[in-house]
Protein backbone atom coordinates (compact mmCIF):
# COMPACT_ATOMS: atom_id res chain seq x y z
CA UNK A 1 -6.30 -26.83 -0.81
CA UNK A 2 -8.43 -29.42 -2.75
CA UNK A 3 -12.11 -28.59 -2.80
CA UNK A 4 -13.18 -31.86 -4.38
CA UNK A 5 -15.23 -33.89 -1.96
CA UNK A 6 -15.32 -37.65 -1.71
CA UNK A 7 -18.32 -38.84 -2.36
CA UNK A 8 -17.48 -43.06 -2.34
CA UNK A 9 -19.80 -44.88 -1.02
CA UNK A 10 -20.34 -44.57 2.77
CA UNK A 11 -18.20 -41.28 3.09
CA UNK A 12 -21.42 -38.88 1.68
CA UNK A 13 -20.66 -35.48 3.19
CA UNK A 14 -23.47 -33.96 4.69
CA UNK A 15 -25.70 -31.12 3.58
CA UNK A 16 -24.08 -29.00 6.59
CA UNK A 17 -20.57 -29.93 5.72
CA UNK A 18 -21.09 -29.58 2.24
CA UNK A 19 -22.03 -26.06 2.10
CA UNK A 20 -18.77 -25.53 4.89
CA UNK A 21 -16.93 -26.92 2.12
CA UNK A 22 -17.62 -24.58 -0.38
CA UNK A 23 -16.26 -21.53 1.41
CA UNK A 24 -13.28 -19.65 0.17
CA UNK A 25 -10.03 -19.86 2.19
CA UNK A 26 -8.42 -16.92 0.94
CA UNK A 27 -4.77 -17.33 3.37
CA UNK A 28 -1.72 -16.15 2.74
CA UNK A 29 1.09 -19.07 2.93
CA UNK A 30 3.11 -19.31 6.23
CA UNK A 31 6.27 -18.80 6.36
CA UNK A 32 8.98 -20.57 7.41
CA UNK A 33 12.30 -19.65 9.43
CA UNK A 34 13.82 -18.04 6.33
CA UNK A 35 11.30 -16.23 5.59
CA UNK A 36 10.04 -15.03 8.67
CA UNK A 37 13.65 -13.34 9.17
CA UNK A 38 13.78 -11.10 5.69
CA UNK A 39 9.56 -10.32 6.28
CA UNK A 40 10.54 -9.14 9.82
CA UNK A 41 13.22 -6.75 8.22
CA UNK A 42 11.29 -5.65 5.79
CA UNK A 43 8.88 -4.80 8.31
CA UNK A 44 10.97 -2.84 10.41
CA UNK A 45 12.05 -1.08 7.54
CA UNK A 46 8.49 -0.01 6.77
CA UNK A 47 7.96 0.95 10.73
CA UNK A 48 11.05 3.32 10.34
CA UNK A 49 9.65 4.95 6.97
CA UNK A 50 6.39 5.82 8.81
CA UNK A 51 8.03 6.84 12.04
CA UNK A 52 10.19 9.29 10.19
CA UNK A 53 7.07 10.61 8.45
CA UNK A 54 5.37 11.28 11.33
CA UNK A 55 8.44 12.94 12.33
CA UNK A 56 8.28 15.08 8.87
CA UNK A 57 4.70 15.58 9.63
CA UNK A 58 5.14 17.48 12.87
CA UNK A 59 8.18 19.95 10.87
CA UNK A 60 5.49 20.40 8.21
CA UNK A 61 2.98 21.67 11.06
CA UNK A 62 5.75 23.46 12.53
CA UNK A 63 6.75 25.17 8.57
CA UNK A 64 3.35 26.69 8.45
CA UNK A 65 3.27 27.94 11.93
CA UNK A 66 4.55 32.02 12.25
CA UNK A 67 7.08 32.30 14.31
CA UNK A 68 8.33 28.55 14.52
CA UNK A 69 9.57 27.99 11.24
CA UNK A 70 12.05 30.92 10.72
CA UNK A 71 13.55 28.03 13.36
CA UNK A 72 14.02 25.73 10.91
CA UNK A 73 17.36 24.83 8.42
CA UNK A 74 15.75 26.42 5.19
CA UNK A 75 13.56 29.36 3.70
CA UNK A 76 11.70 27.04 2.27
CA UNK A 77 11.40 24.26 4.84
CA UNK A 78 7.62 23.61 4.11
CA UNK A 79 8.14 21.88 0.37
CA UNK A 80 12.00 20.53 1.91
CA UNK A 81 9.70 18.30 4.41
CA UNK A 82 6.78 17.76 2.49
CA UNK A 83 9.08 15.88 -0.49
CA UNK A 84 10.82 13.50 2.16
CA UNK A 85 7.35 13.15 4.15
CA UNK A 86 5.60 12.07 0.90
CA UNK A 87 8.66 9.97 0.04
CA UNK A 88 8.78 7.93 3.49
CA UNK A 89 5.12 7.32 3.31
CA UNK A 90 4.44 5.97 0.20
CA UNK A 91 7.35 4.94 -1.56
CA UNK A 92 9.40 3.62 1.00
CA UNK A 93 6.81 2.03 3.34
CA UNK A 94 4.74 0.32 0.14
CA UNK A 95 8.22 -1.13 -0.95
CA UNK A 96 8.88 -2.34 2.46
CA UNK A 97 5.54 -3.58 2.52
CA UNK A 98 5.72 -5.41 -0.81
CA UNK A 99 8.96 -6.82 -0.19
CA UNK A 100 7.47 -8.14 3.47
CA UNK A 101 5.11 -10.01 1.47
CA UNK A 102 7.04 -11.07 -1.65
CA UNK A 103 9.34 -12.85 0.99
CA UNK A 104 6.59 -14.82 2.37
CA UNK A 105 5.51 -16.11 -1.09
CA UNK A 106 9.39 -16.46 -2.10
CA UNK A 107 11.09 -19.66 -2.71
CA UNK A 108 15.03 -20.31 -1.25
CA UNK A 109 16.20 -18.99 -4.73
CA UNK A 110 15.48 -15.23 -3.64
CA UNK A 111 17.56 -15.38 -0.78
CA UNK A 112 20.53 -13.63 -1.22
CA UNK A 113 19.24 -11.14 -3.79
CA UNK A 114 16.30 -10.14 -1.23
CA UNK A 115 18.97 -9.51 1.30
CA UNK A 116 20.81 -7.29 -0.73
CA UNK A 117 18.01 -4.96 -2.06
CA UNK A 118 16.96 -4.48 1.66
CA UNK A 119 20.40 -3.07 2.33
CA UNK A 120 20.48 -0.76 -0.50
CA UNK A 121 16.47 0.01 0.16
CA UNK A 122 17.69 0.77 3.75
CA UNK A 123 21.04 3.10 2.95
CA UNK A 124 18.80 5.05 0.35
CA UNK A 125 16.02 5.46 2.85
CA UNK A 126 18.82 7.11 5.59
CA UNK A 127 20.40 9.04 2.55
CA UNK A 128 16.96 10.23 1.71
CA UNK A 129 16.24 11.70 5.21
CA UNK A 130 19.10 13.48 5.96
CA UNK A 131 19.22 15.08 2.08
CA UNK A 132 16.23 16.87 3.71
CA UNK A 133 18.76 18.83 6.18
CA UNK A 134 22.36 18.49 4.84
CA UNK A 135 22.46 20.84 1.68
CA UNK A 136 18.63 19.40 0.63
CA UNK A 137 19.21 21.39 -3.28
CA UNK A 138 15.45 22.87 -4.78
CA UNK A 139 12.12 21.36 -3.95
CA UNK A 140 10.66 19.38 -6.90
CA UNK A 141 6.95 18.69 -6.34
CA UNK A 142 6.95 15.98 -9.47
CA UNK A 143 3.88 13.74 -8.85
CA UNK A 144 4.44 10.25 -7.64
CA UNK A 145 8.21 10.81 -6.55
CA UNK A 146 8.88 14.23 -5.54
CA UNK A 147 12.64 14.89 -5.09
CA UNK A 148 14.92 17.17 -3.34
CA UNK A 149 18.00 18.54 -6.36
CA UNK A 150 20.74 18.36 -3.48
CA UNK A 151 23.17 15.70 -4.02
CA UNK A 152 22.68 13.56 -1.18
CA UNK A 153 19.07 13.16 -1.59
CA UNK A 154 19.38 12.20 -5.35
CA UNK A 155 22.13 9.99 -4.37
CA UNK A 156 19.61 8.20 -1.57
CA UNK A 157 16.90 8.07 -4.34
CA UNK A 158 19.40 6.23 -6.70
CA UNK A 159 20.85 3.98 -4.18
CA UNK A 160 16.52 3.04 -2.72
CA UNK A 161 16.24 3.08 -6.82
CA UNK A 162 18.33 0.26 -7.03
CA UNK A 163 17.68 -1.73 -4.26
CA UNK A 164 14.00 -1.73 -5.29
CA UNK A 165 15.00 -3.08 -8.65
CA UNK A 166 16.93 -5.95 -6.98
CA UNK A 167 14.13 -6.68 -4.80
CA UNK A 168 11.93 -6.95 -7.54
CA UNK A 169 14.36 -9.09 -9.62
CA UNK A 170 15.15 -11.48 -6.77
CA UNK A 171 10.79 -11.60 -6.07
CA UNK A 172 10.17 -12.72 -9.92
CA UNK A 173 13.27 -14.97 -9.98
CA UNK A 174 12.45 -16.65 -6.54
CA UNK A 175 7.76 -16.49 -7.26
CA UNK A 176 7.05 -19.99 -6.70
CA UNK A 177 5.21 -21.96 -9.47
CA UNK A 178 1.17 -22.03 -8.85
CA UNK A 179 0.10 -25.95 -9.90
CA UNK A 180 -2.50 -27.33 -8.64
CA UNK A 181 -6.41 -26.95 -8.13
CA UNK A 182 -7.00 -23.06 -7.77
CA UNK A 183 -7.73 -22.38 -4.16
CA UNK A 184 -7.45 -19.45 -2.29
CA UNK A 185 -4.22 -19.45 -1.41
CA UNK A 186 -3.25 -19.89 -4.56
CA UNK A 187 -4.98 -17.02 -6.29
CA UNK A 188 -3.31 -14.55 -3.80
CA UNK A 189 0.34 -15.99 -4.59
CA UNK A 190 -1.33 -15.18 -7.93
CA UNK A 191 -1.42 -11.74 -6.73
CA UNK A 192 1.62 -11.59 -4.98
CA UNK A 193 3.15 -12.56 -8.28
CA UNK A 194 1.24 -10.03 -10.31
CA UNK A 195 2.13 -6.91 -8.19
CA UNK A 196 5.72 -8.14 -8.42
CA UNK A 197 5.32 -8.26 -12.65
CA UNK A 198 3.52 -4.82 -12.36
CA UNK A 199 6.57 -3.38 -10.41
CA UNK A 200 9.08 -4.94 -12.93
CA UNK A 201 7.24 -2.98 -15.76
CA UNK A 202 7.77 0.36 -13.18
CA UNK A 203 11.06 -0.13 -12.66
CA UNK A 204 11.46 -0.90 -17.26
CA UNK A 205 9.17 2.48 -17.42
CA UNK A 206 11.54 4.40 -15.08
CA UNK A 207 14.93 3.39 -17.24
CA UNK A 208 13.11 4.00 -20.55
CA UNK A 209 11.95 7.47 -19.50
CA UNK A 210 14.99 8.13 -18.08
CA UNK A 211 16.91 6.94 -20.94
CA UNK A 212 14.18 9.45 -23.32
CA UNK A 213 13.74 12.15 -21.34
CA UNK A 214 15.44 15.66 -22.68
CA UNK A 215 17.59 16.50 -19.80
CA UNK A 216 17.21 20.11 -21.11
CA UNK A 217 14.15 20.70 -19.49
CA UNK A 218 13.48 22.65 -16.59
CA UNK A 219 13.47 20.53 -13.13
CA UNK A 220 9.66 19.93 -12.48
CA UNK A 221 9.35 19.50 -16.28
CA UNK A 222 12.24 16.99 -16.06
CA UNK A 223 11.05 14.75 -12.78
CA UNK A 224 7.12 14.83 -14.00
CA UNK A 225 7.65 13.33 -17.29
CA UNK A 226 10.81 11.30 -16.22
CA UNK A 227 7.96 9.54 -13.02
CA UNK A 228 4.67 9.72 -15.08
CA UNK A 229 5.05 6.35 -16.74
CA UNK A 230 6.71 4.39 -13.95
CA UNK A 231 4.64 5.59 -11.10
CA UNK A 232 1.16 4.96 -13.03
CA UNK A 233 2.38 1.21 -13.37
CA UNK A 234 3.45 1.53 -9.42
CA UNK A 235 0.33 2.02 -8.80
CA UNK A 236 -0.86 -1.72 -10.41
CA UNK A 237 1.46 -3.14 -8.00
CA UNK A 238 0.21 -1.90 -4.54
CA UNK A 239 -3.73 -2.06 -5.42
CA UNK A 240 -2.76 -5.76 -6.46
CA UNK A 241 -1.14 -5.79 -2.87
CA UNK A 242 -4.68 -4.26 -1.40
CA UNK A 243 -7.12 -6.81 -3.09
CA UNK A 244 -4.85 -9.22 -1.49
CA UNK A 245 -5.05 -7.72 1.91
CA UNK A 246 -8.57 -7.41 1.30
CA UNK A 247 -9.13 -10.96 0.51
CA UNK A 248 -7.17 -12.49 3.52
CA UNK A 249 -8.81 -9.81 6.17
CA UNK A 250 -11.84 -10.73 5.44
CA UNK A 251 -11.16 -14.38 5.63
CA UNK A 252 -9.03 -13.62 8.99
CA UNK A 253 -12.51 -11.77 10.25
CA UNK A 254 -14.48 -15.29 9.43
CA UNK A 255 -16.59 -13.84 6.66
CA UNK A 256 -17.40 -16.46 3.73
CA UNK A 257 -16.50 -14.45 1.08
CA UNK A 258 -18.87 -14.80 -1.77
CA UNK A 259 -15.89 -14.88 -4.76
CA UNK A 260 -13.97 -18.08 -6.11
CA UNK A 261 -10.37 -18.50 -6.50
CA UNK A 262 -11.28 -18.78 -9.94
CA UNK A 263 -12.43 -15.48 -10.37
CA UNK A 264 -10.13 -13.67 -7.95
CA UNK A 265 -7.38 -14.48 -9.75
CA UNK A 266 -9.03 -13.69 -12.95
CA UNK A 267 -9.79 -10.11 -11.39
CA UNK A 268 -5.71 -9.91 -10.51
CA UNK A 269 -4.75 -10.85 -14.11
CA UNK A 270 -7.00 -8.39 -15.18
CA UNK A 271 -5.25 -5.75 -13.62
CA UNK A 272 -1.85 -7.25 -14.92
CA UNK A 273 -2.72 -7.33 -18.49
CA UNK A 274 -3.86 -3.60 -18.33
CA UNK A 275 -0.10 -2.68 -16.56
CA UNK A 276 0.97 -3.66 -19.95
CA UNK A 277 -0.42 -0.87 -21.91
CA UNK A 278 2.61 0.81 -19.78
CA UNK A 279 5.31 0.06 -22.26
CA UNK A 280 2.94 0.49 -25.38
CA UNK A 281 2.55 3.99 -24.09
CA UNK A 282 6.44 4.31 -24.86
CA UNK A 283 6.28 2.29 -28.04
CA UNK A 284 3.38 4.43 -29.47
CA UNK A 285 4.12 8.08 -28.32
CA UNK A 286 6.68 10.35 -27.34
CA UNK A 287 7.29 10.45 -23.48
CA UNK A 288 6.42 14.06 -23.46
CA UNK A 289 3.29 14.31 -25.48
CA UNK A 290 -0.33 14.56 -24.28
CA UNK A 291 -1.43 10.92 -25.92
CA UNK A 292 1.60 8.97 -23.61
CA UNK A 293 0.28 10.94 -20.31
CA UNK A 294 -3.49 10.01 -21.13
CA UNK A 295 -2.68 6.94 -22.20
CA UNK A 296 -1.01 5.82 -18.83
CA UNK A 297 -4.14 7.43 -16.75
CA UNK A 298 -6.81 5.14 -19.09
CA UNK A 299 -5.50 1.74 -18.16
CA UNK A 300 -5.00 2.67 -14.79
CA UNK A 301 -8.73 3.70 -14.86
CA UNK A 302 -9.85 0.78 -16.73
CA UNK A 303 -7.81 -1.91 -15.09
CA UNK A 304 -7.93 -0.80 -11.85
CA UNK A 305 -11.38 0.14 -11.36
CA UNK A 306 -12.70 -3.35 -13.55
CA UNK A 307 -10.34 -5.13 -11.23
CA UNK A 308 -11.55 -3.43 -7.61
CA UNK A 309 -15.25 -3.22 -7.97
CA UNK A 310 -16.08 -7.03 -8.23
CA UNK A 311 -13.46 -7.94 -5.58
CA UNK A 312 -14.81 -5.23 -3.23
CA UNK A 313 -18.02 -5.94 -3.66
CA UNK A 314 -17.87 -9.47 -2.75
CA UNK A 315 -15.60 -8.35 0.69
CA UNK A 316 -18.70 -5.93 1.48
CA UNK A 317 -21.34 -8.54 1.07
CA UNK A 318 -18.93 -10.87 3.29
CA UNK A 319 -18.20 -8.62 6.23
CA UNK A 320 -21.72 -7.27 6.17
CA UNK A 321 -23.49 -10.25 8.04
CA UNK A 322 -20.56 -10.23 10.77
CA UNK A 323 -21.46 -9.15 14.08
CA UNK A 324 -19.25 -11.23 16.99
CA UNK A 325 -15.32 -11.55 15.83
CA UNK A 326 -12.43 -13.06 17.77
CA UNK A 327 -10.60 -10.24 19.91
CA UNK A 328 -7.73 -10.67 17.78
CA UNK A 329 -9.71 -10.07 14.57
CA UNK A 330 -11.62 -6.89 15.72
CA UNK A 331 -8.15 -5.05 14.91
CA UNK A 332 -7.82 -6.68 11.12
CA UNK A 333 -12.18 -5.82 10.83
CA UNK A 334 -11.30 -2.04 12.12
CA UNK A 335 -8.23 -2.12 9.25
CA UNK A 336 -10.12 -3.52 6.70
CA UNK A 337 -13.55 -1.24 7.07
CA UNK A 338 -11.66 1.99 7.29
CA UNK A 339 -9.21 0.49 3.83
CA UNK A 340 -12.38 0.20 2.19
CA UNK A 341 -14.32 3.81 2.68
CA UNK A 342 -11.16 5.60 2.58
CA UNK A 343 -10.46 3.89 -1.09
CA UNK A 344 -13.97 4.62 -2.16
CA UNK A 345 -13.53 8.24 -1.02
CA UNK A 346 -10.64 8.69 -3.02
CA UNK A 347 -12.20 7.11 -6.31
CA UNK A 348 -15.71 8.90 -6.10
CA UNK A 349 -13.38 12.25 -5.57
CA UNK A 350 -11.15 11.29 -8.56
CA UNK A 351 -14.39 11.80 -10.76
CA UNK A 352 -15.03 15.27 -9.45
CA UNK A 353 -11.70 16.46 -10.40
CA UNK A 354 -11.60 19.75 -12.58
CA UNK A 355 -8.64 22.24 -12.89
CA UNK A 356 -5.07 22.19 -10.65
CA UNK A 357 -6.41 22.46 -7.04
CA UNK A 358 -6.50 20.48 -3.30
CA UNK A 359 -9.56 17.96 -5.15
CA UNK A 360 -6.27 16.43 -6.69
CA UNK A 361 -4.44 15.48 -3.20
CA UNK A 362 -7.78 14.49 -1.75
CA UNK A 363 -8.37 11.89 -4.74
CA UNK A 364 -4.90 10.36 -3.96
CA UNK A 365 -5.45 10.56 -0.35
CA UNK A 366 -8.14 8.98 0.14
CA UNK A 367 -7.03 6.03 -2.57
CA UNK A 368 -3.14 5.94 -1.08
CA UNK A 369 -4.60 5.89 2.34
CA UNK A 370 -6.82 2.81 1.28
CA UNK A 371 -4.11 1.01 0.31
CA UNK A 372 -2.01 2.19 3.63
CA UNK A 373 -4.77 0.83 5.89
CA UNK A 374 -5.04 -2.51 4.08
CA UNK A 375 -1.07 -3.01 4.10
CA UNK A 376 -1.40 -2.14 7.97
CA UNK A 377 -4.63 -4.63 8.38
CA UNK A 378 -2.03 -7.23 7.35
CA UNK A 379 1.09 -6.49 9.62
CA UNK A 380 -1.63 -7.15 12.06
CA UNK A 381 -2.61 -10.67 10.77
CA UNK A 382 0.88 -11.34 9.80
CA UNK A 383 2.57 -10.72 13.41
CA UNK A 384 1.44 -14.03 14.98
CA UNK A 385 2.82 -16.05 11.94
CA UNK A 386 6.25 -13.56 11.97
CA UNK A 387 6.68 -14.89 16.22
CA UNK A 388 5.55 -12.08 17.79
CA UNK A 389 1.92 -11.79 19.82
CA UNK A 390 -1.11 -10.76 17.80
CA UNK A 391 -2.56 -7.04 18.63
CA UNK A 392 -5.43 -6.84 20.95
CA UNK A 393 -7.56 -4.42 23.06
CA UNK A 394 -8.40 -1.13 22.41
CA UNK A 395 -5.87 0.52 21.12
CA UNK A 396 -5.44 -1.77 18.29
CA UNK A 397 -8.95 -1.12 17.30
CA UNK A 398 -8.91 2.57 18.03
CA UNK A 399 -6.05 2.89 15.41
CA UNK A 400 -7.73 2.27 11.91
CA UNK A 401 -11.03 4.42 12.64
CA UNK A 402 -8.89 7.23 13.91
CA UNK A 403 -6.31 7.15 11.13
CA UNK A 404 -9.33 6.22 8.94
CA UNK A 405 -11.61 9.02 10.11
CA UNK A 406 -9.16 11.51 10.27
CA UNK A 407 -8.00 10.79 6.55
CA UNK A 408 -11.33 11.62 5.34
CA UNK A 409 -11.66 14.85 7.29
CA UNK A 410 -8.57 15.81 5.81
CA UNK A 411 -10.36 14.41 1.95
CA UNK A 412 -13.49 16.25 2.42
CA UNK A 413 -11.73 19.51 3.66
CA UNK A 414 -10.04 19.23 1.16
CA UNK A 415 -12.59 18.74 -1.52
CA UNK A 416 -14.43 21.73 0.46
CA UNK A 417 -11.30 24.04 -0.27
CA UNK A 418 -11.54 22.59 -3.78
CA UNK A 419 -14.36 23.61 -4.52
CA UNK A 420 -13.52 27.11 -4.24
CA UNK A 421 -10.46 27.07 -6.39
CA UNK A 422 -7.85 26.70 -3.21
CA UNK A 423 -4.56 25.65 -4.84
CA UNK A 424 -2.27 22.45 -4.52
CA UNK A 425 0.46 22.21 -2.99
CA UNK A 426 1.25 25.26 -1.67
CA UNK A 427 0.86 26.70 2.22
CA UNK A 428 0.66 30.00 4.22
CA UNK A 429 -0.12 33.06 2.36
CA UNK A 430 0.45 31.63 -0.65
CA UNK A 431 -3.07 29.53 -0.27
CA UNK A 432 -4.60 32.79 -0.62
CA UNK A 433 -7.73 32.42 1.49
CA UNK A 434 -10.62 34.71 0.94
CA UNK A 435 -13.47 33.29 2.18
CA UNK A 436 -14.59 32.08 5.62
CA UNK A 437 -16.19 28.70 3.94
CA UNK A 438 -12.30 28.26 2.36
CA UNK A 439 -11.10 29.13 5.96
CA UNK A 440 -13.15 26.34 7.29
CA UNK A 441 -12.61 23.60 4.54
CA UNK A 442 -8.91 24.33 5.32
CA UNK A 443 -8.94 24.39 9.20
CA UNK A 444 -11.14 20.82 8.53
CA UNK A 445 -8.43 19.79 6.12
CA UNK A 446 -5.95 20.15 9.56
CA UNK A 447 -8.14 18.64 12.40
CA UNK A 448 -8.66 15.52 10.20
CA UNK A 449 -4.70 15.77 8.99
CA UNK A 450 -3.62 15.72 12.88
CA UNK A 451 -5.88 12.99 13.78
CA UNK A 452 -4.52 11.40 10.91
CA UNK A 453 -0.84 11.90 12.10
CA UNK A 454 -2.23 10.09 15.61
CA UNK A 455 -3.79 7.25 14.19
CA UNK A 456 -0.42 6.74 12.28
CA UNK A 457 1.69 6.97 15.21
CA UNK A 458 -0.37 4.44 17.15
CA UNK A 459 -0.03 2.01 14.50
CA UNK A 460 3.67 2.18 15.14
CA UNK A 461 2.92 1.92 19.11
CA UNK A 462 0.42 -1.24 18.40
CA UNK A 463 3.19 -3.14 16.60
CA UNK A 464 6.45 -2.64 18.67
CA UNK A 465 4.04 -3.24 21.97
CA UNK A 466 3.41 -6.68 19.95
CA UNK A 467 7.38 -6.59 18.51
CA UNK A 468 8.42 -6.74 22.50
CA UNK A 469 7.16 -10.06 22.53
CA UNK A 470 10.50 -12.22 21.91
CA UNK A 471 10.35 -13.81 18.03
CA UNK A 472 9.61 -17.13 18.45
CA UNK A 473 12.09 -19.22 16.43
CA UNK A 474 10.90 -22.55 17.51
CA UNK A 475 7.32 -22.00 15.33
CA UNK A 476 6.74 -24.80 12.92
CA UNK A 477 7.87 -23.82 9.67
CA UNK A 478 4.33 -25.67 8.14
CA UNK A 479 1.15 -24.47 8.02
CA UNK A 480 -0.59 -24.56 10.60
CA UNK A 481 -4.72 -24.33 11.36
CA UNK A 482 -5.71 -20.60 10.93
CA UNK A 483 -8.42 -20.67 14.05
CA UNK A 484 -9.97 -17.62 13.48
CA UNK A 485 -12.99 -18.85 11.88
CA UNK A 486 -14.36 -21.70 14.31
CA UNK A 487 -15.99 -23.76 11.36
CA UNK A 488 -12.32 -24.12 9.41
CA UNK A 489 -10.89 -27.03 10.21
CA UNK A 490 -13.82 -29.59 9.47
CA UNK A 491 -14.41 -28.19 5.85
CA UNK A 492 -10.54 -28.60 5.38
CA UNK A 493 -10.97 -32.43 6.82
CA UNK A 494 -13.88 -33.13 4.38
CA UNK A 495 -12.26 -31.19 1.22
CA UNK A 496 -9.03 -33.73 1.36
């Protein structure tokens, strides 16, 4: 979109039109039929992560409840479910996501090679979810990927392994080429194409550690160093996907965003040049030594942090002013305000880390949540555009504040429990509660942790009342006039 304005002789633009011209139309390109098919099974395949999380969820309530879990398939049924819970609701679902949104900024070329990581991604995902109850093997609590050691899961890790890999392939060989005045659009095909780079680097970091790693050591040794490398990078690719979803919800909500193209994509290729530090850790250190670990925890500091603050500050000051939004924007507002305090959470509580306890899981909580709530603010937007009808009413604005709200009741119990040295990633007994204060941070901890499990399952209720709606395969395939903000179209008139 060409933000020169003709200024011949007779055409002046007026003040008023002038100043419309200068806003930022930060939209995400509209698909067409091809792409509206592989974004709508990518999004179902994210749908059926979270709705067998939610499903884990409820066996991890029932694991720490006497009585109920000598029920269940395993001893040790608690870390079985918590592994495939974590699993479905990060890994899985921000792949799904990503690959929903790769596909929309894809050209024809990625066709066939998107179609065939979705089918691995999908058989992995099943593979994954019954390893939990067919001969699940030892509970690995590795950070970023936690596994199961029984042979079906690791087989359903390989086989999502792969398909991710091929999904990322087919999104770098099919990103389209970004000529062209720098518009808004453009910068977030910009990052589109970063996050995809940033997950090529994960998926280089995960064959080169596997490829280093001793396979002498013992099995949380093993999977900690073996995801360390490859996860950190991960992590460049879905806050690239956030800023994105940031961007475009705010422009969705009508807010003028106070940040040009120019420097939103500098901001994105910011964070891309610091993924790169990723392979120098390998080049420089041994996988296993202190320097590689703190190495891969700097530039995600750096990068991301350099790269969020200027591009969430300028969303803040934009939604700030808004009072009155469209019904069908109230739903991506909700999304986006809850993305934002949950993310901030997380990052003030990542500086107040010290020693191996529940501040850790509140930090990545709060920032994983973040992202969660952004990716969902944008299957909101994105469901008119896919064929289906856009979510409305109550309900679709309950959703983020509850899921948002009861995330950080869950943080700050957490962080409460922290405080007084309650351990991670452990339950029952084994938390060794002494104190009525640790008692209460806990029992806070679970209040905000079920609310959270609502507000999860009604996002999965919003969209398949909205996926009833029959797809419409007659849309136009070009873009069309986003009418959200009423004062769109004549800046777009006056900018050609």
């Amino acid at each position: 979109m060409n933000t020169l304005i003709d200024t011949s002789p007779g055409l002046a633009t007026p003040p008023a039109t002038a100043a419309a011209a200068a806003v930022h139309h930060y939209t995400l390109p509209v698909p067409d039929a091809r792409q509206r098919t592989l974004a709508r099974t990518w999004l179902w395949l994210g749908l059926l992560a979270l709705i067998g999380s939610g499903v884990f969820s409820i066996l991890l309530v029932l694991a720490r409840t006497p009585g109920l879990n000598r029920w269940l398939p395993v001893a040790d049924f608690f870390r079985v479910a918590l592994v495939v819970h974590v699993d479905l609701s990060v890994l899985v679902w921000f792949a799904a996501m990503a690959g929903m949104l790769w596909s929309l900024n894809a050209s024809a070329r990625g066709g066939r090679w998107n179609w065939a990581a979705l089918a691995l991604c999908g058989l992995g995902t099943a593979l994954m979810s019954l390893g939990a109850f067919i001969a699940p093997g030892a509970p690995i609590m590795a950070n970023y990927i936690p596994v199961l050691e029984g042979p079906l899961f690791l087989t359903g890790l390989v086989t999502f392994g792969a398909g991710f890999t091929v999904q990322v392939v087919g999104s770098l060989l099919s990103a389209p080429r970004l000529g062209g005045a720098i518009d808004g659009t453009r910068a977030l095909r910009f990052g589109l194409n970063a996050s995809a780079v940033s997950a090529g680097i994960a998926v280089i970091a995960f064959a080169w550690s596997l490829a280093v790693v001793p396979t002498a050591l013992a099995g949380k040794a093993y999977y900690e160093i073996l995801f360390w490398g490859g996860g950190h990078a991960l992590q460049f690719a879905w806050t690239l996907l956030m800023l994105v979803g940031w961007l475009c919800l705010a422009h969705a909500c009508g807010a003028r965003i106070p940040l040009s193209p120019r420097l939103a994509l500098l901001m994105f290729a910011l964070a891309l040049v610091s993924v790169f530090v990723t392979p120098y850790a390998y080049l420089a250190h041994d996988v296993a030594t202190v320097e590689h670990r703190n190495l891969h925890t700097w530039a995600m500091r750096f990068g991301g942090g350099v790269a969020i603050l200027p591009v969430a500050l300028a969303v803040v000051l934009a939604i700030l002013p808004l009072r009155n939004v469209a019904a069908t924007a109230r739903p991506l507002r909700a999304a986006l305000i809850s993305s934002m305090t949950l993310f901030a959470a997380g990052g003030v509580i990542g500086m107040l880390i010290g020693g191996n306890n529940v501040k850790i899981p509140a930090h990545y909580h709060g920032c994983i949540v973040g992202v969660t709530l952004a990716l969902m603010g944008v299957v909101y937007h994105l469901l008119p555009q896919l064929g289906y009808r856009a979510p409305r009413g109550r309900l679709a604005v309950l959703q983020p504040y509850l899921y948002g709200v009861g995330q950080l009741m869950h943080i700050v119990g957490l962080v409460w429990s922290g405080g007084y040295g309650v351990q991670r990633k452990v339950a029952g007994a084994e938390q060794v509660l002494r104190s009525t204060a640790e008692v209460a941070g806990m029992g806070l901890m679970g209040l905000g942790g079920l609310l959270a499990i609502v507000g999860g399952l009604l996002f999965v209720v919003v969209v398949i009342r909205a996926l009833r709606t029959a797809p419409d395969r007659t849309a136009p395939d070009r873009t069309a006039p986003d009418r959200t903000a009423p004062d769109r179209a004549a800046p777009d008139r006056a900018a050609r």
